[in-house]
PDB file of N, CA and C in Angstrom:
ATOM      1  N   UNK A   1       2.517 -24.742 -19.500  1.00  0.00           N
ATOM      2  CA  UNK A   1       3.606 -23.868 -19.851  1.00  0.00           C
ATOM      3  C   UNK A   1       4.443 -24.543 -20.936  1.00  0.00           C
ATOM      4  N   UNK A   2       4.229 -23.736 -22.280  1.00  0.00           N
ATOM      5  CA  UNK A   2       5.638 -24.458 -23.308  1.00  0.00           C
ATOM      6  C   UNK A   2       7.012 -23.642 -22.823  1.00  0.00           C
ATOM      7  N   UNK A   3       8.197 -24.476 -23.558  1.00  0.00           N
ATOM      8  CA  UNK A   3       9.275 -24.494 -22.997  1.00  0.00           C
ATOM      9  C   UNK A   3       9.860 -24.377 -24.585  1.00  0.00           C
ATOM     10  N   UNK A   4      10.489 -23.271 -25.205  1.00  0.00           N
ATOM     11  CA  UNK A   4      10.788 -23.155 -26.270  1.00  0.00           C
ATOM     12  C   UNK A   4      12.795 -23.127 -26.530  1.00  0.00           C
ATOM     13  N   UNK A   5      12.986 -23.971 -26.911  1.00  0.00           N
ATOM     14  CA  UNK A   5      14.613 -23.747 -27.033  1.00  0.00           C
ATOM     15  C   UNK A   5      15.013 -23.056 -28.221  1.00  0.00           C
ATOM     16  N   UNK A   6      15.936 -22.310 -28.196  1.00  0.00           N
ATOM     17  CA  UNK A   6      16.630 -21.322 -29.228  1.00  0.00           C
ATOM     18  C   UNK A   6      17.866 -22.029 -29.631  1.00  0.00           C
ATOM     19  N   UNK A   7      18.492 -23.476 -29.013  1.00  0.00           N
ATOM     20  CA  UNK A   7      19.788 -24.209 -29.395  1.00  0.00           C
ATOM     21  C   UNK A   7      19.372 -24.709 -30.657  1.00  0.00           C
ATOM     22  N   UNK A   8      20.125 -24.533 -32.013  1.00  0.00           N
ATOM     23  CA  UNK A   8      20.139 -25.070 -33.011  1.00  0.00           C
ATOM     24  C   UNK A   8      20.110 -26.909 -32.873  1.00  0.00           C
ATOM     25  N   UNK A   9      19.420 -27.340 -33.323  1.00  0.00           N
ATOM     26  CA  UNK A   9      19.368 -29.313 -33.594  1.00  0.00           C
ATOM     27  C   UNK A   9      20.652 -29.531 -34.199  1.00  0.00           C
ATOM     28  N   UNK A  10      21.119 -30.584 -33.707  1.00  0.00           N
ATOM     29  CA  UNK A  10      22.436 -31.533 -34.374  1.00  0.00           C
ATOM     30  C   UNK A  10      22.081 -31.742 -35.592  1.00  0.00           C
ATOM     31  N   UNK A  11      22.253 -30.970 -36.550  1.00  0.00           N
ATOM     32  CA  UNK A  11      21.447 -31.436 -37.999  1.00  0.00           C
ATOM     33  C   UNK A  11      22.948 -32.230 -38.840  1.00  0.00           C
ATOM     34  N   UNK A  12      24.171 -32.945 -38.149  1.00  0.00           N
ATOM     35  CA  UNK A  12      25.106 -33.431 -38.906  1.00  0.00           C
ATOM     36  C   UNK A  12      24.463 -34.907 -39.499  1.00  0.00           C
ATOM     37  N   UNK A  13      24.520 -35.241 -40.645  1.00  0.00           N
ATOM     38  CA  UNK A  13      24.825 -36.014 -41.334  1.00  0.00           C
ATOM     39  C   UNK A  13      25.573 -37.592 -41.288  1.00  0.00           C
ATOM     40  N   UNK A  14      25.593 -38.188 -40.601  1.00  0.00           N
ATOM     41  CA  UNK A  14      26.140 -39.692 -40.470  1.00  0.00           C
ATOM     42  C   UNK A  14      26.138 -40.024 -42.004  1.00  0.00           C
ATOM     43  N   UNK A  15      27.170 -40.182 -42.391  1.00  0.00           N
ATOM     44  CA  UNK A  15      27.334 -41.182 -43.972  1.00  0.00           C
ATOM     45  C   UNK A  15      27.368 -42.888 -43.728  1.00  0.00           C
ATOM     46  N   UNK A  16      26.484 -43.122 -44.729  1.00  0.00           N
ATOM     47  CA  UNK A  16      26.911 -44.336 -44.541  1.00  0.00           C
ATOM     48  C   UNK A  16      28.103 -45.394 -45.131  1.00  0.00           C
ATOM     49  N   UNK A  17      28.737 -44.458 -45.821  1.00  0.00           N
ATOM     50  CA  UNK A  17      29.775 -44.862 -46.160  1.00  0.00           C
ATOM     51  C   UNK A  17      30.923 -44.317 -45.959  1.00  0.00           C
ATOM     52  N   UNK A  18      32.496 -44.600 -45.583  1.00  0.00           N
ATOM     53  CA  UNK A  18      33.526 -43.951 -45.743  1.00  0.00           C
ATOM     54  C   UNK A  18      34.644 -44.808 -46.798  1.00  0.00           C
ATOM     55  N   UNK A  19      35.260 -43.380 -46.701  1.00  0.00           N
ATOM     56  CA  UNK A  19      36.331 -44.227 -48.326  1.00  0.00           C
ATOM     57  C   UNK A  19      38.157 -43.974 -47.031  1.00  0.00           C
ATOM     58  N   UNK A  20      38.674 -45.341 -47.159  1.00  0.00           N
ATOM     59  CA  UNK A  20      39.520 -45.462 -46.363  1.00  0.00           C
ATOM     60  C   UNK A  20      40.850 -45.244 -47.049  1.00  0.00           C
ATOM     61  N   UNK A  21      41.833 -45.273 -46.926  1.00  0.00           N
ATOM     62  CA  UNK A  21      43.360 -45.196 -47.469  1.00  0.00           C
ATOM     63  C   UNK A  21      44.086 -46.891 -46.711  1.00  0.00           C
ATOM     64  N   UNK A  22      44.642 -47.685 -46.969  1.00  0.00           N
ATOM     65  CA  UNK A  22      45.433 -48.424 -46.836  1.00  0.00           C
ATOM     66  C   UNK A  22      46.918 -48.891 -46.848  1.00  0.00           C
ATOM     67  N   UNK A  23      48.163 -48.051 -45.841  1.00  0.00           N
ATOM     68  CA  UNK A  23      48.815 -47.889 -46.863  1.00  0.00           C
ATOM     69  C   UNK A  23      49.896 -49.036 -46.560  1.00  0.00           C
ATOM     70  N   UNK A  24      50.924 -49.929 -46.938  1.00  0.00           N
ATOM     71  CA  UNK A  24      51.547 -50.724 -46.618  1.00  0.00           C
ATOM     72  C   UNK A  24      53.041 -50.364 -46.439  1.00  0.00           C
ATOM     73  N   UNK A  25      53.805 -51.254 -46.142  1.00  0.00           N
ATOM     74  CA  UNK A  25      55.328 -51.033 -45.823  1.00  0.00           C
ATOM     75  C   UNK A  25      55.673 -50.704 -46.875  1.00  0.00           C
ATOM     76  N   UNK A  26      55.391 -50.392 -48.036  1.00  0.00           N
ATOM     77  CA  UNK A  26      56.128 -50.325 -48.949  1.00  0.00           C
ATOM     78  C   UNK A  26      55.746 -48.897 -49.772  1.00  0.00           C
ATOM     79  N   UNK A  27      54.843 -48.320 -48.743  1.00  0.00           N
ATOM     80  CA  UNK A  27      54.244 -46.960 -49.352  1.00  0.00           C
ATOM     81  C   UNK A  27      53.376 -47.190 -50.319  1.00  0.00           C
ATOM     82  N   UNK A  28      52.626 -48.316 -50.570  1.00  0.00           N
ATOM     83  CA  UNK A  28      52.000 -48.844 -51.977  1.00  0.00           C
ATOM     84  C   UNK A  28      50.598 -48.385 -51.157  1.00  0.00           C
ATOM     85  N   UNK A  29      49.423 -47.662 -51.512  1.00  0.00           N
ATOM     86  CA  UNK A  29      48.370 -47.210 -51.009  1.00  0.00           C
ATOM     87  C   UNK A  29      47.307 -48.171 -51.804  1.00  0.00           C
ATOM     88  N   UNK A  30      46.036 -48.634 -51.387  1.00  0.00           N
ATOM     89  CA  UNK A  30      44.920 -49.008 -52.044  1.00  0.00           C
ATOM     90  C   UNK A  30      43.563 -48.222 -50.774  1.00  0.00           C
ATOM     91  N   UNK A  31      42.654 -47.733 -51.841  1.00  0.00           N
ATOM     92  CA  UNK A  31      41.842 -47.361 -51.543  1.00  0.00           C
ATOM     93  C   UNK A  31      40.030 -48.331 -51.680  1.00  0.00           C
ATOM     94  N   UNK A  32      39.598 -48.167 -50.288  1.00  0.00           N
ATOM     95  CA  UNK A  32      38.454 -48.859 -50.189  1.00  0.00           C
ATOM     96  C   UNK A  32      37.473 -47.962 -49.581  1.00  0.00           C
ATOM     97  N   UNK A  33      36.365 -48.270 -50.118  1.00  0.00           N
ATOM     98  CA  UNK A  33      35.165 -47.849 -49.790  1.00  0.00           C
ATOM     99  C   UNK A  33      34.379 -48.633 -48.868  1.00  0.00           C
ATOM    100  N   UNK A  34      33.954 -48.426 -47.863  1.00  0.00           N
ATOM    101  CA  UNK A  34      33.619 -49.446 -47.053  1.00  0.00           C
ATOM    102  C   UNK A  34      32.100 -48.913 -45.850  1.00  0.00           C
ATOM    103  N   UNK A  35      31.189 -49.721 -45.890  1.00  0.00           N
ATOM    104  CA  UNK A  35      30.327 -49.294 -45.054  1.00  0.00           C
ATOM    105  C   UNK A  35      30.831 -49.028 -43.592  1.00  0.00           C
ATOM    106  N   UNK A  36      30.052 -48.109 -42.658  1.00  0.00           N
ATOM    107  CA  UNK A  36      30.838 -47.697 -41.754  1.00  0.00           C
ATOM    108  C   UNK A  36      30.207 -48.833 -39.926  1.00  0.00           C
ATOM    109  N   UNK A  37      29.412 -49.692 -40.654  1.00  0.00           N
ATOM    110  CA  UNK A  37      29.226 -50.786 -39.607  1.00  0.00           C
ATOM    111  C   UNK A  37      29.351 -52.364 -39.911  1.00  0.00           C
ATOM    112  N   UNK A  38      30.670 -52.233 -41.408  1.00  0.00           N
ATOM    113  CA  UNK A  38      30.852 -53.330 -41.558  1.00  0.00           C
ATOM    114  C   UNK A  38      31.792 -53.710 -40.502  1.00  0.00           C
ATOM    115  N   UNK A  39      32.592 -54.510 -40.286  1.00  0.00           N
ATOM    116  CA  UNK A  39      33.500 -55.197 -39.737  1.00  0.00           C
ATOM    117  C   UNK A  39      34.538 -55.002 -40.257  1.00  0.00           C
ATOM    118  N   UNK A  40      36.065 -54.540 -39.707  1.00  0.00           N
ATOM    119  CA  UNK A  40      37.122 -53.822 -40.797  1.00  0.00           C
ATOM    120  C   UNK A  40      37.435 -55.688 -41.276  1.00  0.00           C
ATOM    121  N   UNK A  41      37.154 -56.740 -40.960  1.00  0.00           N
ATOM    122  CA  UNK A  41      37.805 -57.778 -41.471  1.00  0.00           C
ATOM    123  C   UNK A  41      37.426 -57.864 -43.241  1.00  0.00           C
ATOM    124  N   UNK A  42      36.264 -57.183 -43.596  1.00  0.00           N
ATOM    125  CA  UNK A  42      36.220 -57.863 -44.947  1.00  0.00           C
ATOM    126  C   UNK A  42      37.043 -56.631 -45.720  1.00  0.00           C
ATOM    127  N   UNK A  43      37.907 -55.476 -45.185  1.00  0.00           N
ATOM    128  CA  UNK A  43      38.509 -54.393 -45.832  1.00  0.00           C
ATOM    129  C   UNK A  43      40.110 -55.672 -45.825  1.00  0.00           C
ATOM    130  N   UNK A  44      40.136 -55.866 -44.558  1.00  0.00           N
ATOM    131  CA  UNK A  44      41.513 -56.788 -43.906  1.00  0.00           C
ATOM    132  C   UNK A  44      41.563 -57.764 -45.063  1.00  0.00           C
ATOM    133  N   UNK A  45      40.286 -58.555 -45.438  1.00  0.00           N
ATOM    134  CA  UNK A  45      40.379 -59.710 -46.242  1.00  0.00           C
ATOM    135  C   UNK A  45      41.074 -58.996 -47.329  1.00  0.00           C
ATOM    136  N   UNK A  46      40.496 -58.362 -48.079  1.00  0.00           N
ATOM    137  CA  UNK A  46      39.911 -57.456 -49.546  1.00  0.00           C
ATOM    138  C   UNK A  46      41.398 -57.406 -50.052  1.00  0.00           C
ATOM    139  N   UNK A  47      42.248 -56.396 -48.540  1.00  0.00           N
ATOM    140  CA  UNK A  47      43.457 -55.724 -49.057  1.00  0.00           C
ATOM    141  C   UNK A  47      44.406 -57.191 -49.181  1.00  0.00           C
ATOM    142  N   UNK A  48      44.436 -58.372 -48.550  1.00  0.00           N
ATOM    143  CA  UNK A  48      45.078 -59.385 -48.625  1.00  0.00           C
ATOM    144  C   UNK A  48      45.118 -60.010 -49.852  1.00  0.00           C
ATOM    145  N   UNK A  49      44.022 -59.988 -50.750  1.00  0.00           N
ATOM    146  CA  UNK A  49      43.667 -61.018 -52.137  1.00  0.00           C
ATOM    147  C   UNK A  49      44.348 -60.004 -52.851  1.00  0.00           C
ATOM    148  N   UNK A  50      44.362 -58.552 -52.655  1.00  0.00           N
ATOM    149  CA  UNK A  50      44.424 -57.528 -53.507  1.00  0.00           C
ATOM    150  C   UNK A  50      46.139 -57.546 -53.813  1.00  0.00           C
ATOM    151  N   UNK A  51      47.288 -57.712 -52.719  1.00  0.00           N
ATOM    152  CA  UNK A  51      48.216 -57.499 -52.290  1.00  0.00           C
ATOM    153  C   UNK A  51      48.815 -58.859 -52.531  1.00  0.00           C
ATOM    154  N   UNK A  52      47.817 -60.167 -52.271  1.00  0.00           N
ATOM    155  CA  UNK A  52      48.819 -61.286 -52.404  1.00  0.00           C
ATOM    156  C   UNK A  52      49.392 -61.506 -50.908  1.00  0.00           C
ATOM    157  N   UNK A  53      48.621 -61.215 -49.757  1.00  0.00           N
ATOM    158  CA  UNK A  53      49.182 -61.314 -48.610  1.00  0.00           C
ATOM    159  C   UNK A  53      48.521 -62.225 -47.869  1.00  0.00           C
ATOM    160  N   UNK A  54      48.960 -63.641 -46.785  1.00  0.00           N
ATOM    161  CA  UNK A  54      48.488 -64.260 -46.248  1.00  0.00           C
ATOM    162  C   UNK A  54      48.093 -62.966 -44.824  1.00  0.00           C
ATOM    163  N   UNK A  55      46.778 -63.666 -44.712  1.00  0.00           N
ATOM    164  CA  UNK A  55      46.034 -62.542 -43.018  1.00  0.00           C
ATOM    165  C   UNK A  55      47.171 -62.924 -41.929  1.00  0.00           C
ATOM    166  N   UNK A  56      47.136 -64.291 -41.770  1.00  0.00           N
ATOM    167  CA  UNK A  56      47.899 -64.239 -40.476  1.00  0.00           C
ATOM    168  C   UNK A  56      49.527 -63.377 -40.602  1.00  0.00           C
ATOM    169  N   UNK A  57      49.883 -63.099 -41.478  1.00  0.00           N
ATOM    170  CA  UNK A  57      51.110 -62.682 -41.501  1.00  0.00           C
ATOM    171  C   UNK A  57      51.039 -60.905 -41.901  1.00  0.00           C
ATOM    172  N   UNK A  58      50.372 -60.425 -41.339  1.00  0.00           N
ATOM    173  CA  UNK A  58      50.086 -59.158 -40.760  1.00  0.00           C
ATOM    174  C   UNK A  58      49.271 -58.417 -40.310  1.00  0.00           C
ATOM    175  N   UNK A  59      49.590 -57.301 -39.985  1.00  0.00           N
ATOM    176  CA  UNK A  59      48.958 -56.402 -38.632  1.00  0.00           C
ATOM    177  C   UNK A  59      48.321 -55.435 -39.101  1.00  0.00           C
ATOM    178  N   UNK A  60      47.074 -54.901 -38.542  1.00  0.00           N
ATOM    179  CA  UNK A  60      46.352 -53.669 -39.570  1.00  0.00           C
ATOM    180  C   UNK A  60      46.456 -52.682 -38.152  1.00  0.00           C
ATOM    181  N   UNK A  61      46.791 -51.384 -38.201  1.00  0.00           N
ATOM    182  CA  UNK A  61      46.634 -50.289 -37.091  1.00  0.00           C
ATOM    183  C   UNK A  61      46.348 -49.184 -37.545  1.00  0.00           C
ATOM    184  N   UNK A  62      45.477 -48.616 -36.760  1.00  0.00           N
ATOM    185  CA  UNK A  62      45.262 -47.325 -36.366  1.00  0.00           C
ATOM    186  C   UNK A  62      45.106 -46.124 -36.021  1.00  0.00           C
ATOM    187  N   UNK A  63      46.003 -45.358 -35.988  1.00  0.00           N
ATOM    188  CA  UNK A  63      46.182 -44.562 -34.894  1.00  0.00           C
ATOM    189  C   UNK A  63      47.318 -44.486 -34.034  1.00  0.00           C
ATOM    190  N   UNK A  64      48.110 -46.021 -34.549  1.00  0.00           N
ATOM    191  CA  UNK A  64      49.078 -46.492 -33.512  1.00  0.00           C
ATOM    192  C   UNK A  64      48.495 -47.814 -32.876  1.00  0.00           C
ATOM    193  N   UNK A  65      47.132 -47.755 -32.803  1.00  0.00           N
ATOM    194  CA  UNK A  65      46.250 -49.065 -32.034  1.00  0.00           C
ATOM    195  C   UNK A  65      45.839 -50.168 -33.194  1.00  0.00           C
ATOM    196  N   UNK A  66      46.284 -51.374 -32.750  1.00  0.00           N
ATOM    197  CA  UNK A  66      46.002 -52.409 -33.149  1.00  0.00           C
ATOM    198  C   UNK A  66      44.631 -52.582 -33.750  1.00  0.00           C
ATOM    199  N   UNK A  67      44.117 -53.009 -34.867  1.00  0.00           N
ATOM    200  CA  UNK A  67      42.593 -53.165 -35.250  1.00  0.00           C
ATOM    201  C   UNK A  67      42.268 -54.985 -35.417  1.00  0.00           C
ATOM    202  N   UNK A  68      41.254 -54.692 -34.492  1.00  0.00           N
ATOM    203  CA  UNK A  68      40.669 -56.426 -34.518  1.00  0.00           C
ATOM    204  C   UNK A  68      39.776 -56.975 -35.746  1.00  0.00           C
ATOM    205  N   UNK A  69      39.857 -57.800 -36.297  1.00  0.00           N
ATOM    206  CA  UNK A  69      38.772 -57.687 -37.304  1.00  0.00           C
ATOM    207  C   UNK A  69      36.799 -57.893 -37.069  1.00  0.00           C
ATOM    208  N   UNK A  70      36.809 -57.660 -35.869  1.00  0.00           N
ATOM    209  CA  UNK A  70      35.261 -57.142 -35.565  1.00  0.00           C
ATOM    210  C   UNK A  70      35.257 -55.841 -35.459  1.00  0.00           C
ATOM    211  N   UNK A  71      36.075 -54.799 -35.408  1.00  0.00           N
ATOM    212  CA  UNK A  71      36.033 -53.679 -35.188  1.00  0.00           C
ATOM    213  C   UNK A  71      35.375 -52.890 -36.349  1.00  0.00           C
ATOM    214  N   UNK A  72      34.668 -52.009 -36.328  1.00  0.00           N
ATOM    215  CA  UNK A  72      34.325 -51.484 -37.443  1.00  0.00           C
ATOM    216  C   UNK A  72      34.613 -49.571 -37.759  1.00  0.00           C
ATOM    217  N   UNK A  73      34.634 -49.127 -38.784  1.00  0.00           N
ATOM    218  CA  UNK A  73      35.232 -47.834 -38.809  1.00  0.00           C
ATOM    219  C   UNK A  73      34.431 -47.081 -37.828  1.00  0.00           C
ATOM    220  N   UNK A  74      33.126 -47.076 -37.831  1.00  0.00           N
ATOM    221  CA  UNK A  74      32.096 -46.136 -36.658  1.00  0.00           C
ATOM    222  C   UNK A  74      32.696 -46.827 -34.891  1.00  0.00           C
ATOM    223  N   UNK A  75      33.096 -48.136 -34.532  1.00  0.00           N
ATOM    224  CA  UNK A  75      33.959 -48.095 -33.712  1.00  0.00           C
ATOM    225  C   UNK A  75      34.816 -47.684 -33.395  1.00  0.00           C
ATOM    226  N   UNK A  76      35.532 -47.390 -34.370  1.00  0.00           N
ATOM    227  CA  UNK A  76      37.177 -46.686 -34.140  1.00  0.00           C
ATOM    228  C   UNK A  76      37.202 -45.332 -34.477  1.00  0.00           C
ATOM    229  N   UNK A  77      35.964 -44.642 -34.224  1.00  0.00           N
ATOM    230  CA  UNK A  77      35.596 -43.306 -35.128  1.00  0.00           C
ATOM    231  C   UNK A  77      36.337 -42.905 -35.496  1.00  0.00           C
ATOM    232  N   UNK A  78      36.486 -43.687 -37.170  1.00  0.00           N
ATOM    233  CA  UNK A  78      37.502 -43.250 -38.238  1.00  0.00           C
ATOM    234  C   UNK A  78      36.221 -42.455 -38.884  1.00  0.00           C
ATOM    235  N   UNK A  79      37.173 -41.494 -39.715  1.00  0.00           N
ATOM    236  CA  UNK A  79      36.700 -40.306 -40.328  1.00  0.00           C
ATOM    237  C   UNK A  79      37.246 -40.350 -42.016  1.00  0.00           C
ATOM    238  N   UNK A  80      36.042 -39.533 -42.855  1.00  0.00           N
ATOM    239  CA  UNK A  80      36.191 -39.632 -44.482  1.00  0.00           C
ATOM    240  C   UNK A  80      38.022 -39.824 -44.507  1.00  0.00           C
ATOM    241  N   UNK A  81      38.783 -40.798 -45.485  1.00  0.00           N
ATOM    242  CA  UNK A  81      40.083 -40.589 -45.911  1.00  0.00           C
ATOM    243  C   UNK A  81      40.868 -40.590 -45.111  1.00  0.00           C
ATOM    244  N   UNK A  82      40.450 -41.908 -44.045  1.00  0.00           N
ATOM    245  CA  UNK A  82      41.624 -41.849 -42.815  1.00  0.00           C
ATOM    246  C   UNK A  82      42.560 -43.118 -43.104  1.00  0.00           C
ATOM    247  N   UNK A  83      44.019 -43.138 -42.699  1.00  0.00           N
ATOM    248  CA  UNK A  83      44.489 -43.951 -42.979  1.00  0.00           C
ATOM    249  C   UNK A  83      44.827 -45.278 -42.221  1.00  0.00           C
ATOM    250  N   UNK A  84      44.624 -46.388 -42.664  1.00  0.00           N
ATOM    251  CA  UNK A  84      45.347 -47.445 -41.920  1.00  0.00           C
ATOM    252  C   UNK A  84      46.633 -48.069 -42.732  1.00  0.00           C
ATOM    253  N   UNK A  85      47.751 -48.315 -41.449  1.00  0.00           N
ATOM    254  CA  UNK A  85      48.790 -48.556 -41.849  1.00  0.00           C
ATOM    255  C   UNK A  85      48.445 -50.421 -41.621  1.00  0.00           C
ATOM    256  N   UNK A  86      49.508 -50.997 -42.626  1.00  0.00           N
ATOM    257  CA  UNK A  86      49.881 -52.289 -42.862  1.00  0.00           C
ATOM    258  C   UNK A  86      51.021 -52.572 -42.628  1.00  0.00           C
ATOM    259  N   UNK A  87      51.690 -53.557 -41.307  1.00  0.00           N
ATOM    260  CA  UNK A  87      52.962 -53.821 -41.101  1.00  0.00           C
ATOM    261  C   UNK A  87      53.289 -55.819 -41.318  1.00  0.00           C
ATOM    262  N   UNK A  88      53.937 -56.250 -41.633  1.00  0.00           N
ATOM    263  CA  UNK A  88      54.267 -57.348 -41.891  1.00  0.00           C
ATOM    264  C   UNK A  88      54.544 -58.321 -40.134  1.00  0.00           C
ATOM    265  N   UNK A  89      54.167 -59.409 -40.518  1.00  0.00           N
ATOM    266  CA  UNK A  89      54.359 -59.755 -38.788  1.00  0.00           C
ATOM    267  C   UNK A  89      56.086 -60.172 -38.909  1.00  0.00           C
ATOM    268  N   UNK A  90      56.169 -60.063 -37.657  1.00  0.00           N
ATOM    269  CA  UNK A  90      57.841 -60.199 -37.202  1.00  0.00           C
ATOM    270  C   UNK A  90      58.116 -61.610 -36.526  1.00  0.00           C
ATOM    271  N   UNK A  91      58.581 -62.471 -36.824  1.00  0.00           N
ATOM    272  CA  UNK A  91      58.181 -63.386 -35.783  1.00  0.00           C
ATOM    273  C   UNK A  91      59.992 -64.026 -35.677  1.00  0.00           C
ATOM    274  N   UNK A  92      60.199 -64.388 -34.425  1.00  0.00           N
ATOM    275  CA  UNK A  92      60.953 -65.293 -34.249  1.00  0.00           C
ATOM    276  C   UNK A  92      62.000 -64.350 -33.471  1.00  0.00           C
ATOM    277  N   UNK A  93      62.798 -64.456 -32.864  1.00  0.00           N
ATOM    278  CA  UNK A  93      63.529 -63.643 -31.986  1.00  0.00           C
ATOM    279  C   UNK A  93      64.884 -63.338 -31.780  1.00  0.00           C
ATOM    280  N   UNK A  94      65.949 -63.781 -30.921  1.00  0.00           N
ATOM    281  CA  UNK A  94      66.744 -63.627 -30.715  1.00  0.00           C
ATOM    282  C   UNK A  94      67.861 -64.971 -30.999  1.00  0.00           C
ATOM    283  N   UNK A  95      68.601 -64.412 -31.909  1.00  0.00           N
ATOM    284  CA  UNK A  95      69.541 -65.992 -32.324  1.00  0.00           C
ATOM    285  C   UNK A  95      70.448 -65.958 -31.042  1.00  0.00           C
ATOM    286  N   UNK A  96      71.101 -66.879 -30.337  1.00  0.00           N
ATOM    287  CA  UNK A  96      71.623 -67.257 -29.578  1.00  0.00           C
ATOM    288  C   UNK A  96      72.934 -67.877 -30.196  1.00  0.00           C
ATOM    289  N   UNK A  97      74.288 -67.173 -30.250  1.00  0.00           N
ATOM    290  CA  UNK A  97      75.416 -67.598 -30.961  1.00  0.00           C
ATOM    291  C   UNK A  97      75.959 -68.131 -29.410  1.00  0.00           C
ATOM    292  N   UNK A  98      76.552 -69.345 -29.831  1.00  0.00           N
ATOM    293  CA  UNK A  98      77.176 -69.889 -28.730  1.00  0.00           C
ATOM    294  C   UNK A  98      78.615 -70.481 -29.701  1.00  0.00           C
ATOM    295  N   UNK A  99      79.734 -70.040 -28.633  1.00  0.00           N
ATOM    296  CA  UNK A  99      80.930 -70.055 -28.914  1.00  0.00           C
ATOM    297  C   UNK A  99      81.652 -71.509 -28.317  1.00  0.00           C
ATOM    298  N   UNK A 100      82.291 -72.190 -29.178  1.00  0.00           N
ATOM    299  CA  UNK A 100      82.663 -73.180 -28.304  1.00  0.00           C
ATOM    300  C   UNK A 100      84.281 -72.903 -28.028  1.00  0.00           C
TER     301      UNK A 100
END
């Protein structure tokens, strides 16, 4: 007995590339093209040399979610022209004024 299906095949398209938006605190945008099972670290590196920014001294996100630099865009199913924001790290805390 054949068994004939009438459901159309997933005929979508996987690209292998997506083109990302980057945008920083300062509203300054750079755009990268980036394979979609690289690792976002060499976009992370890229935008740092590009910008003049040391890595450890900022944060790449998401969505709102933090991005690791093994993560890759098909991990984070980012989509054609999605954006990641760039925030500067904050460090150091609360001054403590003491009155004598």
């Amino acid at each position: 007995m054949l068994l004939i299906s009438n459901r159309p095949k997933d005929t979508r398209v996987v690209p292998e590339h997506i083109n990302l938006k980057v945008l920083g605190q300062d509203n300054g945008a750079a755009h990268f093209k980036i394979k979609i099972y690289t690792p976002l670290k060499k976009l992370m590196n890229a935008y740092c040399e590009r910008t003049g920014l040391a890595m450890a001294t900022v944060r790449f996100r998401f969505d709102g979610q933090a991005i690791s630099e093994a993560d890759t865009p098909s991990s984070l199913e980012m989509e054609e022209g999605d954006t990641i924001e760039v925030y500067q790290q904050q460090t150091g805390g609360c001054f403590n004024y003491t009155y004598y």
